[in-house]
C-alpha atoms as a PDB file:
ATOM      1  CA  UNK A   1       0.000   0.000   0.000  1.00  0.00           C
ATOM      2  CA  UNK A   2       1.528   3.230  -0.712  1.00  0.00           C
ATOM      3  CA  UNK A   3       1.668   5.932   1.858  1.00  0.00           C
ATOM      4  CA  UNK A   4       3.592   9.441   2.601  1.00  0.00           C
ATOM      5  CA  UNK A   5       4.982   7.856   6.332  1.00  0.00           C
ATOM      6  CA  UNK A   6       8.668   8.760   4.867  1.00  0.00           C
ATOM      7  CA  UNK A   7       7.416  12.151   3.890  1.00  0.00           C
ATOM      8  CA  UNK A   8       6.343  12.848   6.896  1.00  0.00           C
ATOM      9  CA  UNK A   9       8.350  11.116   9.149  1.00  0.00           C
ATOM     10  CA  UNK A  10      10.942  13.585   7.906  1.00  0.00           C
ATOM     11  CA  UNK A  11       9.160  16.506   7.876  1.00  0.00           C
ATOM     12  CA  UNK A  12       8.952  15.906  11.620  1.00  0.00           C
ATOM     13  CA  UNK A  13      12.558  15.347  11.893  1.00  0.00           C
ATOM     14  CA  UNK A  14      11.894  11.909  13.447  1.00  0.00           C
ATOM     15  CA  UNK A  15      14.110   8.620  12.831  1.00  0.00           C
ATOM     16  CA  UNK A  16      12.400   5.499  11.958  1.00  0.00           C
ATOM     17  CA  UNK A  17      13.085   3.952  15.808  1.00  0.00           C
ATOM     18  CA  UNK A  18      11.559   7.324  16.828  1.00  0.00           C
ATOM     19  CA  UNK A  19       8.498   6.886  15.337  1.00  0.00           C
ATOM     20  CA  UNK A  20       8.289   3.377  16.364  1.00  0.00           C
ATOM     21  CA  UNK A  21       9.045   3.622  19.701  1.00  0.00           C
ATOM     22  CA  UNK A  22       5.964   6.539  19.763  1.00  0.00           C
ATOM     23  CA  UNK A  23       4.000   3.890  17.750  1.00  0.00           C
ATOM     24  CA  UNK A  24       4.412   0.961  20.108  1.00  0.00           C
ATOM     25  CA  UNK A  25       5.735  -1.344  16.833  1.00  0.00           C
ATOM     26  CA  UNK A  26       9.173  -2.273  16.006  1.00  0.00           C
ATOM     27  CA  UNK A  27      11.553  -0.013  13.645  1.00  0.00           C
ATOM     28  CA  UNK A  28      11.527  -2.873  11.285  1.00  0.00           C
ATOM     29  CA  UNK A  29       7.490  -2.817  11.084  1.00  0.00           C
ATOM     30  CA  UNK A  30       7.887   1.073  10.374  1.00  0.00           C
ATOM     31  CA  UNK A  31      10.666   0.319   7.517  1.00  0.00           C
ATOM     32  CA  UNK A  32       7.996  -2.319   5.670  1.00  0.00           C
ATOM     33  CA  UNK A  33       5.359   0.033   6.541  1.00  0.00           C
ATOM     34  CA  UNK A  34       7.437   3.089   4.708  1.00  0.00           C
ATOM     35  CA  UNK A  35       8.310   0.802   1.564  1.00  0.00           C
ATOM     36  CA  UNK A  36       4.672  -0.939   1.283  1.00  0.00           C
ATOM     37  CA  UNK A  37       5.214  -4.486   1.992  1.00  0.00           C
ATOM     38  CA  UNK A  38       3.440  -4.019   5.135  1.00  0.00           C
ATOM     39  CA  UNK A  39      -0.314  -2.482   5.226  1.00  0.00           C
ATOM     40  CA  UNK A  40      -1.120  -1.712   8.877  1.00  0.00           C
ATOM     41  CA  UNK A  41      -4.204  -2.650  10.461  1.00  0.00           C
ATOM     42  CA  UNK A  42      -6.801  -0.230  11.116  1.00  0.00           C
ATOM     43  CA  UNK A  43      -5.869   0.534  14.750  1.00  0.00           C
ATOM     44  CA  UNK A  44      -2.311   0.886  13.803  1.00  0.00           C
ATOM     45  CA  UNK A  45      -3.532   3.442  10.752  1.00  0.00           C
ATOM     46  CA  UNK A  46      -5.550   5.811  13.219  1.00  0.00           C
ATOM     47  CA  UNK A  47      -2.304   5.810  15.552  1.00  0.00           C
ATOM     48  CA  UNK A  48      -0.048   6.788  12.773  1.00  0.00           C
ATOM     49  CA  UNK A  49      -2.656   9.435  11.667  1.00  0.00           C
ATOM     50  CA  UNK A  50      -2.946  10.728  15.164  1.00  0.00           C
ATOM     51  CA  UNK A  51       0.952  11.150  15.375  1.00  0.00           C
ATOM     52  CA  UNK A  52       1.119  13.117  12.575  1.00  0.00           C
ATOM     53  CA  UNK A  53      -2.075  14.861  12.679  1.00  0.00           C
ATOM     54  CA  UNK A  54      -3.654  13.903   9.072  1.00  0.00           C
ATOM     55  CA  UNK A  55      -6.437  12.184   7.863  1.00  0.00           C
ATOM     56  CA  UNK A  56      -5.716   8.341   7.590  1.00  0.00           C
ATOM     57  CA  UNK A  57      -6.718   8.647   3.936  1.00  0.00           C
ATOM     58  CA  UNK A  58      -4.238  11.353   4.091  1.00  0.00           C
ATOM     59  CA  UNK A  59      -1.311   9.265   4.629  1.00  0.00           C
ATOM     60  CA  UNK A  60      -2.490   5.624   2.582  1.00  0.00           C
ATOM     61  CA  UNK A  61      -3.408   5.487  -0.874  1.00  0.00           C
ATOM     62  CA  UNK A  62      -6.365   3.428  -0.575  1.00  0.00           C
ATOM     63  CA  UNK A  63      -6.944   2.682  -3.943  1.00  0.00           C
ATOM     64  CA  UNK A  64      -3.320   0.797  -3.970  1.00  0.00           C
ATOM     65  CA  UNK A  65      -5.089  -1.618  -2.046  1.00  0.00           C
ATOM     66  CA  UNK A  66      -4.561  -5.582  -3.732  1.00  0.00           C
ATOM     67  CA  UNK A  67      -8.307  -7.383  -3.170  1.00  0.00           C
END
């Protein structure tokens, strides 16, 4: 799934441990999340949106989504 987490994990100057560690995940989940070989469950999406203050649909394309 594609998403702007890279985008906007460095517009907030935050390393990918950072945002994990905020995100209660492991650095490696936030890496596969980043490069799309990883969609996040819904939970997970509304945390990341909360952290950096967007819309979910904001952040993930949803229309990259494989049925």
């Amino acid at each position: 799934m594609r998403n702007s987490l890279r985008v906007l994990r460095a517009q907030l100057e935050i390393s990918q441990a950072e945002l994990a560690e905020r995100l209660g995940i492991a650095r490696q989940t936030v890496n596969a999340l980043e490069t799309g070989k990883y969609a996040p469950s819904l939970p997970l999406a509304f945390k990341i949106a909360k952290v950096f203050q967007k819309p979910v649909e904001e952040i993930f394309d949803p229309t990259d989504v494989e049925d």
